[in-house]
PDB file of N, CA and C in Angstrom:
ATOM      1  N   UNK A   1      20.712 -91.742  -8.349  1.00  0.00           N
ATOM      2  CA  UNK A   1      21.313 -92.313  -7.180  1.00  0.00           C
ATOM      3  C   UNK A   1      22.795 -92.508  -7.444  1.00  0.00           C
ATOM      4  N   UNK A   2      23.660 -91.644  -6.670  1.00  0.00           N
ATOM      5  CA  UNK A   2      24.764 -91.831  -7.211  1.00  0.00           C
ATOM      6  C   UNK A   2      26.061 -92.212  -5.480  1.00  0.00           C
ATOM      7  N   UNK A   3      25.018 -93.172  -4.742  1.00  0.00           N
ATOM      8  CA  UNK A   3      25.782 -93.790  -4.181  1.00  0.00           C
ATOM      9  C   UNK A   3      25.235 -95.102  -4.159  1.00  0.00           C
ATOM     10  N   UNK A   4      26.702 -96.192  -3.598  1.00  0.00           N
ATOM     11  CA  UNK A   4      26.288 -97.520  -3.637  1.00  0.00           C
ATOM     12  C   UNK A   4      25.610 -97.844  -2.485  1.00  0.00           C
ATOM     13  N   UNK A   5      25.454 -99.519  -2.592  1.00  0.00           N
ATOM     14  CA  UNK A   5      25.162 -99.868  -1.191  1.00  0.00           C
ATOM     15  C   UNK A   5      25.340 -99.735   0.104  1.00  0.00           C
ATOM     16  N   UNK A   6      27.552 -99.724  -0.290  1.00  0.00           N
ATOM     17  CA  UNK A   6      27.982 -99.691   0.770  1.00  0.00           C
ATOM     18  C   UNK A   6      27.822 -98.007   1.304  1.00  0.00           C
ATOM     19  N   UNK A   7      27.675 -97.286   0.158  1.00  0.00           N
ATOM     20  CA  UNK A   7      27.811 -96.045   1.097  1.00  0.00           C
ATOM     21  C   UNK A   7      26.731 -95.581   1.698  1.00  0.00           C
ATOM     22  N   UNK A   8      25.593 -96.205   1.580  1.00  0.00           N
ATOM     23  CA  UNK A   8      24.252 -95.945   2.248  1.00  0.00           C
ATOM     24  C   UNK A   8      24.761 -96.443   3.460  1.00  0.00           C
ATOM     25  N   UNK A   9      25.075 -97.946   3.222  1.00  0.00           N
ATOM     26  CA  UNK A   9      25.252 -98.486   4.882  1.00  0.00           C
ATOM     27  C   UNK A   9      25.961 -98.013   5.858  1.00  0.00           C
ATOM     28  N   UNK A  10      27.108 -97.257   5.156  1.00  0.00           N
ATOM     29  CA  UNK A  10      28.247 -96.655   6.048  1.00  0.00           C
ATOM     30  C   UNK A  10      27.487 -95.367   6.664  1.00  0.00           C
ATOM     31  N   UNK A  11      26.860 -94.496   5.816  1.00  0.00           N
ATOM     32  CA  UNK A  11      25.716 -93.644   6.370  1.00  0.00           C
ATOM     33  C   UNK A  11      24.783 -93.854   7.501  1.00  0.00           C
ATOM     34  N   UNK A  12      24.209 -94.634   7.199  1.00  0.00           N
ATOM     35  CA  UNK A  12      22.878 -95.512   8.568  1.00  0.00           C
ATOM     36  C   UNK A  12      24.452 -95.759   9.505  1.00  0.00           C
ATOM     37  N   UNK A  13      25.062 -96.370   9.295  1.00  0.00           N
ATOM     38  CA  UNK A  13      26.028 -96.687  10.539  1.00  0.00           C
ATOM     39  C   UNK A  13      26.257 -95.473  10.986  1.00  0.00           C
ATOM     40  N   UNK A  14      26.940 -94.623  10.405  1.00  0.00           N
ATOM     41  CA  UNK A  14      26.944 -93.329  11.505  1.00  0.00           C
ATOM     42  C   UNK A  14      26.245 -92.544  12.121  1.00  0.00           C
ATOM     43  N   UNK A  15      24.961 -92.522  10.832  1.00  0.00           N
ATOM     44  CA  UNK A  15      24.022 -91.636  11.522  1.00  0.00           C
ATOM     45  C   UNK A  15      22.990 -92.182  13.016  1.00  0.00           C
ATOM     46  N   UNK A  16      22.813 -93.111  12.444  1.00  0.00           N
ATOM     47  CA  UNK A  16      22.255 -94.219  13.859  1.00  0.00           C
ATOM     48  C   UNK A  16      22.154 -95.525  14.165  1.00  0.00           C
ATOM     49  N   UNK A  17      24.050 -95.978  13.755  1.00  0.00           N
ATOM     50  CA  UNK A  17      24.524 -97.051  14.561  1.00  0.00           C
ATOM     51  C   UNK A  17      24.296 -98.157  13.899  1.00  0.00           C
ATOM     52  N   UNK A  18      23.345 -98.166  12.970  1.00  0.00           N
ATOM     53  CA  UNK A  18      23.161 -99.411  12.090  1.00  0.00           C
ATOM     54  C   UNK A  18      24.788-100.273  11.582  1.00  0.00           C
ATOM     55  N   UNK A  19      24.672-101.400  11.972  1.00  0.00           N
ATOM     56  CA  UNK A  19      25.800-101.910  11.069  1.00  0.00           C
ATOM     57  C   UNK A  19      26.499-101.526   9.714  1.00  0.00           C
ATOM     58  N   UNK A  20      27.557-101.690  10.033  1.00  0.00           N
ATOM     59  CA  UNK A  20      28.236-101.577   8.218  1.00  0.00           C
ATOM     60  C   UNK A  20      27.643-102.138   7.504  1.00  0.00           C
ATOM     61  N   UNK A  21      27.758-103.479   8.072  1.00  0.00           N
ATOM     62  CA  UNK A  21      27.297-104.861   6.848  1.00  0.00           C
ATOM     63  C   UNK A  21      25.916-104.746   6.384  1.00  0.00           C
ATOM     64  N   UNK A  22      25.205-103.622   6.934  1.00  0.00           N
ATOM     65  CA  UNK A  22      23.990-103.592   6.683  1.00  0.00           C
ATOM     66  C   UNK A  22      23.316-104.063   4.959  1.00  0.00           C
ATOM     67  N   UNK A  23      22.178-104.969   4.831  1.00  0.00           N
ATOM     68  CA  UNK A  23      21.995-104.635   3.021  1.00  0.00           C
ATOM     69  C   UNK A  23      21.319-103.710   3.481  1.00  0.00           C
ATOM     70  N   UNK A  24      20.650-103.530   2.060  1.00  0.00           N
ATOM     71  CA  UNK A  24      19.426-102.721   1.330  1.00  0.00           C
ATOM     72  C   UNK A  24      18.173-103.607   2.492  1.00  0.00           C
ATOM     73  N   UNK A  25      18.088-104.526   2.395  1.00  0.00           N
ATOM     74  CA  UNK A  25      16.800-104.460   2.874  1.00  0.00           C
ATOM     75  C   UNK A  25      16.957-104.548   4.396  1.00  0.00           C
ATOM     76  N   UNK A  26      17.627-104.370   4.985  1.00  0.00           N
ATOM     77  CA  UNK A  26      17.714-104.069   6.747  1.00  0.00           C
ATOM     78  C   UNK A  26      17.876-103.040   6.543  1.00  0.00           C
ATOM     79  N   UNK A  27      18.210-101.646   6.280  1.00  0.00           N
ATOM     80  CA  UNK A  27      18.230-100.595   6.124  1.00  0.00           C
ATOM     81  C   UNK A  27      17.279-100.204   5.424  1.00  0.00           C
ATOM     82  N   UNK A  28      16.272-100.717   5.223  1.00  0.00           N
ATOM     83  CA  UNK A  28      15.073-100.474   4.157  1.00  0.00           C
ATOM     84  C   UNK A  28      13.730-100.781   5.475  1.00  0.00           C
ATOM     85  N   UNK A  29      14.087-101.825   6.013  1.00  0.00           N
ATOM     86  CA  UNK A  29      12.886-102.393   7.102  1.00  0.00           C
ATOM     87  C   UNK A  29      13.692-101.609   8.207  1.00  0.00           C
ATOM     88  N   UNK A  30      14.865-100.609   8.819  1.00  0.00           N
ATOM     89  CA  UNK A  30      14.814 -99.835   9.346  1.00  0.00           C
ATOM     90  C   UNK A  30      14.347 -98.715   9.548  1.00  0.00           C
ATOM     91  N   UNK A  31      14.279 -98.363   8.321  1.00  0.00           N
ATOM     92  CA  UNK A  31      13.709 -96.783   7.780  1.00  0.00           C
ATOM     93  C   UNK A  31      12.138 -96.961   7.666  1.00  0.00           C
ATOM     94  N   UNK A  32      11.404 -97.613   7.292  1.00  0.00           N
ATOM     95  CA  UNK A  32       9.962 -98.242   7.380  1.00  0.00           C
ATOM     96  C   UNK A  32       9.550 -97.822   8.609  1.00  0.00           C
ATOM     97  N   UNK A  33      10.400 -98.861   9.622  1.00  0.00           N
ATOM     98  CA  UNK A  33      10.000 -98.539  11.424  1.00  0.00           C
ATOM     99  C   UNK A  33       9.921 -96.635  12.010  1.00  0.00           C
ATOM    100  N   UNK A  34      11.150 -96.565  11.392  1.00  0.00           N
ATOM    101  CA  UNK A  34      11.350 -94.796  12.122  1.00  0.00           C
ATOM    102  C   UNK A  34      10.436 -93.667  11.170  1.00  0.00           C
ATOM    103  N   UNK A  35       9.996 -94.256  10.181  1.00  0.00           N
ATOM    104  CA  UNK A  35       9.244 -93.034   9.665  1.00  0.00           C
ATOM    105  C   UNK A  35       7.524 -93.337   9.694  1.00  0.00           C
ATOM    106  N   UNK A  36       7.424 -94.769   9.746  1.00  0.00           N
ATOM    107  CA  UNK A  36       6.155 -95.268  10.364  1.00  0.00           C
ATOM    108  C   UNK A  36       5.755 -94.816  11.801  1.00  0.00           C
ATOM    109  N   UNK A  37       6.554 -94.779  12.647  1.00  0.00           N
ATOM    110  CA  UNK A  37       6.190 -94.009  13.897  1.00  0.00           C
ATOM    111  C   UNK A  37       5.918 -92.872  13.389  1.00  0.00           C
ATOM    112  N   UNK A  38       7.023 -91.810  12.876  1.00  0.00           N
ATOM    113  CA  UNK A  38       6.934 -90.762  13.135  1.00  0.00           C
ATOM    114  C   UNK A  38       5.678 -90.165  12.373  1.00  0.00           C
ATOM    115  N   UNK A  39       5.336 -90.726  11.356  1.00  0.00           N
ATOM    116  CA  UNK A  39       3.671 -90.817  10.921  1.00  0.00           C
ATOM    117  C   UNK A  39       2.532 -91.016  11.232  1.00  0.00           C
ATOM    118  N   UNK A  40       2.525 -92.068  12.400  1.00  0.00           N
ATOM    119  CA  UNK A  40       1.743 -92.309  13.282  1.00  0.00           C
ATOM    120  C   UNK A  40       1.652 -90.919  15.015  1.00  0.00           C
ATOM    121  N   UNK A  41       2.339 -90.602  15.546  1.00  0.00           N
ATOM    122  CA  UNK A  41       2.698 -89.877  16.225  1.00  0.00           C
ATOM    123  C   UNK A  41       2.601 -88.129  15.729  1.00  0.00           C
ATOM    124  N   UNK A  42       2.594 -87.983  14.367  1.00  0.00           N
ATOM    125  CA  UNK A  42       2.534 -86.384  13.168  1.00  0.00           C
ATOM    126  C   UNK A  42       1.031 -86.061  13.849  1.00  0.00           C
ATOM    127  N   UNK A  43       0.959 -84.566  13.966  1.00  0.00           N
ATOM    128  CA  UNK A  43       0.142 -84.114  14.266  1.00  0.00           C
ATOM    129  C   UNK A  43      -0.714 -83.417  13.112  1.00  0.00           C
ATOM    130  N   UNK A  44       0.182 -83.466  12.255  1.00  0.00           N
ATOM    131  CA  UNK A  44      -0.596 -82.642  10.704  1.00  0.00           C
ATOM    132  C   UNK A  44      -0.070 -84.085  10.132  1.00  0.00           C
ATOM    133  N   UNK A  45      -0.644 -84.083   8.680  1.00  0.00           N
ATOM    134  CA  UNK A  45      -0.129 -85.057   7.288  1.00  0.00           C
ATOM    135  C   UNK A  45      -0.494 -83.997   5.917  1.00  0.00           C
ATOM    136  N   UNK A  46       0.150 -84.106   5.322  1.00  0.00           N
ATOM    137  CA  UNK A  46       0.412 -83.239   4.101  1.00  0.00           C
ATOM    138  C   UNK A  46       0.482 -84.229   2.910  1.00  0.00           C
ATOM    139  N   UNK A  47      -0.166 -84.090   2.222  1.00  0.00           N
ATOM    140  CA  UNK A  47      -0.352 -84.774   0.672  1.00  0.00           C
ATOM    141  C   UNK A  47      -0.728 -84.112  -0.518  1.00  0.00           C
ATOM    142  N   UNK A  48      -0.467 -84.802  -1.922  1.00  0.00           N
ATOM    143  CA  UNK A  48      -0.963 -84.244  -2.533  1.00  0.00           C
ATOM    144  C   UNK A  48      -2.489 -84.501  -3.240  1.00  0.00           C
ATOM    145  N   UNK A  49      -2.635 -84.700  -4.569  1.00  0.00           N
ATOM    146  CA  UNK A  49      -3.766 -85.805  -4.740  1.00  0.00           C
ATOM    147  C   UNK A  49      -3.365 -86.443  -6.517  1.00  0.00           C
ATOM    148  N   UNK A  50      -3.430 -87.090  -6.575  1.00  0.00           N
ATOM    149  CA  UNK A  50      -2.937 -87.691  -8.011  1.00  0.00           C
ATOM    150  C   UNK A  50      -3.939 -87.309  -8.897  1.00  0.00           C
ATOM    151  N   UNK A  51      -5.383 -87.661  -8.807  1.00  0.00           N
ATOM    152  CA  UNK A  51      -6.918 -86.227  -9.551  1.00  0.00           C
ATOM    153  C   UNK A  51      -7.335 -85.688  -8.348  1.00  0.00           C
ATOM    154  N   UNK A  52      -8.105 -84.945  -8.888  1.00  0.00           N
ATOM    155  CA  UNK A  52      -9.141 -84.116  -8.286  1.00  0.00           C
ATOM    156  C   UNK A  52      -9.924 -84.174  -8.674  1.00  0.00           C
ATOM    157  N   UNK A  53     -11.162 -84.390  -8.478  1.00  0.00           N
ATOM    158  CA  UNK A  53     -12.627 -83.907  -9.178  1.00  0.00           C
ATOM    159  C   UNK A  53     -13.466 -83.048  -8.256  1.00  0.00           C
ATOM    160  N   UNK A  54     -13.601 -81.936  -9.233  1.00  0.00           N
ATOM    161  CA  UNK A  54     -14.419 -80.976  -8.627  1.00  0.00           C
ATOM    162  C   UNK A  54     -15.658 -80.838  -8.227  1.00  0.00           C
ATOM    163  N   UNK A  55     -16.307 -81.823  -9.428  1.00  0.00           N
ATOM    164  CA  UNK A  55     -18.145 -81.558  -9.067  1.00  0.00           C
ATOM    165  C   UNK A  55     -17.894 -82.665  -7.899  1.00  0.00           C
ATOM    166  N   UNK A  56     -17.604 -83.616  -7.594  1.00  0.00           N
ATOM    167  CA  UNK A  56     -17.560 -84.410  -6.937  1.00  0.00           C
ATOM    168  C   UNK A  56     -16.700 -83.997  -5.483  1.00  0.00           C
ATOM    169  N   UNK A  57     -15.831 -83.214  -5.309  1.00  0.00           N
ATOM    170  CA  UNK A  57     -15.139 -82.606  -3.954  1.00  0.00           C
ATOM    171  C   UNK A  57     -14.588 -83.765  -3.950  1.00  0.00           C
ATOM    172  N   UNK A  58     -13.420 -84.840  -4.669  1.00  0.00           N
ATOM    173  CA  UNK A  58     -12.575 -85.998  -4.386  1.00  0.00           C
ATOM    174  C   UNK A  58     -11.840 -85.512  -4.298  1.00  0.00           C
ATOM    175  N   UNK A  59     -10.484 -86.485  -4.014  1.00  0.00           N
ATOM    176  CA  UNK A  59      -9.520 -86.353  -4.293  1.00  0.00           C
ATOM    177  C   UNK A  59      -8.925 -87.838  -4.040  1.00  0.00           C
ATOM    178  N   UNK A  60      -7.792 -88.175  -5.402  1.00  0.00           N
ATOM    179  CA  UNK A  60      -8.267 -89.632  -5.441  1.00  0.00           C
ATOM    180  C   UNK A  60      -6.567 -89.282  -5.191  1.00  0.00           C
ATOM    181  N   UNK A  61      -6.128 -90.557  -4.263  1.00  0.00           N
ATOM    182  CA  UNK A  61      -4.355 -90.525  -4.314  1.00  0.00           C
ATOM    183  C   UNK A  61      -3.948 -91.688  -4.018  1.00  0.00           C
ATOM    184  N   UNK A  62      -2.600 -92.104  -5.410  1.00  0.00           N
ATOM    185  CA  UNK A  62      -2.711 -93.454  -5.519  1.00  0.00           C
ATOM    186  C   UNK A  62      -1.260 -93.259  -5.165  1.00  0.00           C
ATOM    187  N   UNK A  63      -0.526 -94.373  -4.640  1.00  0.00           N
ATOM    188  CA  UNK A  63       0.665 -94.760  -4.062  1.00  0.00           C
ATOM    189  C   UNK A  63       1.242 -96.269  -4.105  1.00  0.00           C
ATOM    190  N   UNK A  64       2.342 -96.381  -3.823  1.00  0.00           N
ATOM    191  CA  UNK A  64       2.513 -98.217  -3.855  1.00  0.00           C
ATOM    192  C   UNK A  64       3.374 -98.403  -2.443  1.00  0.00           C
ATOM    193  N   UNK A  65       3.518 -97.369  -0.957  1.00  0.00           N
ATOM    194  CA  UNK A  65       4.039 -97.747   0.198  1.00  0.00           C
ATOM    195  C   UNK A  65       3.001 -97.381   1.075  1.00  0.00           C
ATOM    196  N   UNK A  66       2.124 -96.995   1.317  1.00  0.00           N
ATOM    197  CA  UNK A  66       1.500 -96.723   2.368  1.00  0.00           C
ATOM    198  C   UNK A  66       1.658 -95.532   3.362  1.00  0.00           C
ATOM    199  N   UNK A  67       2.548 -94.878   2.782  1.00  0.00           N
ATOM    200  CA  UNK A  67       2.581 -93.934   3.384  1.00  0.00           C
ATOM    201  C   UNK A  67       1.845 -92.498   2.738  1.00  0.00           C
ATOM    202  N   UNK A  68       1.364 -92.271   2.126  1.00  0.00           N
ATOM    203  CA  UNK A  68       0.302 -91.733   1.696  1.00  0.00           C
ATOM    204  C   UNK A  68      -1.121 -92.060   2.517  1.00  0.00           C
ATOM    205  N   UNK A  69      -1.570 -92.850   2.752  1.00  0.00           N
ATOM    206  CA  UNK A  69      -2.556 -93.309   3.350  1.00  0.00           C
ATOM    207  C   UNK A  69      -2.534 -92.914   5.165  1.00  0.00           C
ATOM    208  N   UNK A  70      -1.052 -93.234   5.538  1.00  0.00           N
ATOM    209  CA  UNK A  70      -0.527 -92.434   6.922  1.00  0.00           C
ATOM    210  C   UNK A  70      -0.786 -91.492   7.107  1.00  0.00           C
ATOM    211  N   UNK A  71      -0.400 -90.320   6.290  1.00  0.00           N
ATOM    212  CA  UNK A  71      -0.298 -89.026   5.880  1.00  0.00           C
ATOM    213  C   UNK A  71      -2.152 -88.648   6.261  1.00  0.00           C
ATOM    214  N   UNK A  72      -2.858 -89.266   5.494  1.00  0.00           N
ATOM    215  CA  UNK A  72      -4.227 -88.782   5.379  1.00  0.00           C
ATOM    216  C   UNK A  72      -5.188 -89.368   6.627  1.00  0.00           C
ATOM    217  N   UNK A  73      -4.703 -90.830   7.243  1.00  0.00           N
ATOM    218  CA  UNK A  73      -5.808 -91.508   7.954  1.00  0.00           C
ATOM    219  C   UNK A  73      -5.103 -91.476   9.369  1.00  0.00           C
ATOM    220  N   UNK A  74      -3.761 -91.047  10.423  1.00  0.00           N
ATOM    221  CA  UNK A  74      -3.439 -90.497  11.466  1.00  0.00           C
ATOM    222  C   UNK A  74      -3.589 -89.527  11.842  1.00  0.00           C
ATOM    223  N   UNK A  75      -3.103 -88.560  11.198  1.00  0.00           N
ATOM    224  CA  UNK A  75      -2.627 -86.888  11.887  1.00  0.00           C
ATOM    225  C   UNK A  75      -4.310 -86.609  12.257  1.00  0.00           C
ATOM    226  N   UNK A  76      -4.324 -86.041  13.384  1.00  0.00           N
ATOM    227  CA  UNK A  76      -5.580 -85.048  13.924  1.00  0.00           C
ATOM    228  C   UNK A  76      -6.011 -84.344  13.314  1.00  0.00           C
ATOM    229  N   UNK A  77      -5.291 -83.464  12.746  1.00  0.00           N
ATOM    230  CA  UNK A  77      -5.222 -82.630  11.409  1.00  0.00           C
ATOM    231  C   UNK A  77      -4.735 -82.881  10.260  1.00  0.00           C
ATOM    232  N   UNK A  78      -5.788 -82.752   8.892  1.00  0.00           N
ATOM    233  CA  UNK A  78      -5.053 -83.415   7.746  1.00  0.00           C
ATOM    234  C   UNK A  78      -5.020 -82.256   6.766  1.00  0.00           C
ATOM    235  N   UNK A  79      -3.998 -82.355   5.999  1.00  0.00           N
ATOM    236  CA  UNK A  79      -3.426 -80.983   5.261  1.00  0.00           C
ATOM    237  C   UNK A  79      -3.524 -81.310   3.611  1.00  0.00           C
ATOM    238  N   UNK A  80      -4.156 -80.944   3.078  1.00  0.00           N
ATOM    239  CA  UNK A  80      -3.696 -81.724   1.463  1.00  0.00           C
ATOM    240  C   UNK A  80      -3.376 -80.634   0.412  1.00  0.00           C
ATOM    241  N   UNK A  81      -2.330 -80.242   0.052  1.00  0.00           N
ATOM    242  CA  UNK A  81      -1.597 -79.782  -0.521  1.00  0.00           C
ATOM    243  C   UNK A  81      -2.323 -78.749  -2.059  1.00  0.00           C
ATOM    244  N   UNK A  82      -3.145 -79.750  -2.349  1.00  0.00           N
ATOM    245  CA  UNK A  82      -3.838 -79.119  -3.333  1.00  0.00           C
ATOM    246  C   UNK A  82      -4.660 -78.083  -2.918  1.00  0.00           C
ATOM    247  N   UNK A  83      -5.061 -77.404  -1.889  1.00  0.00           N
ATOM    248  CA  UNK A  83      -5.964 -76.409  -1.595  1.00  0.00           C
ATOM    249  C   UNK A  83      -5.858 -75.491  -1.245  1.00  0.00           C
ATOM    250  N   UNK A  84      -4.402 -74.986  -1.712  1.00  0.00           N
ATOM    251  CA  UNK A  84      -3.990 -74.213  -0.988  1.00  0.00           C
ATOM    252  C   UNK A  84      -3.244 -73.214  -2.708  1.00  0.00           C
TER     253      UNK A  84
END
């Protein structure tokens, strides 16, 4: 990561209006909102799987945001990366 705070914020400000003064975490609970929709609303989800087990047909996938879980339990169609 080789920009600071401020230059993230100055970024979100231009790209969509977010304040300068923005921190990390309003620009953090912004980005949450717009990619949480757009996860919810995805017509495919694409993942990978952290194991696999074969005799068993799993696929176990571990994460710490939840968006992995988006990916697999919205889209109409679900895509997982490993099967291909």
């Amino acid at each position: 990561m080789h920009k600071s705070k401020e230059d993230v914020a100055l970024l979100f400000h231009e790209k969509y209006g977010l304040s300068v003064n923005s921190t990390p975490e309003n620009i953090a609970h912004f980005v949450r909102d717009l990619l949480r929709e757009k996860f919810i609303r995805a017509d495919i989800g694409i993942t990978g799987g952290n194991f696999l087990v074969a005799d068993a047909g799993a696929v176990v996938l571990t994460e710490n945001e939840g968006n992995g879980m988006l990916c697999i339990a919205f889209p109409e169609d679900t895509y997982c990366s490993c099967w291909n």
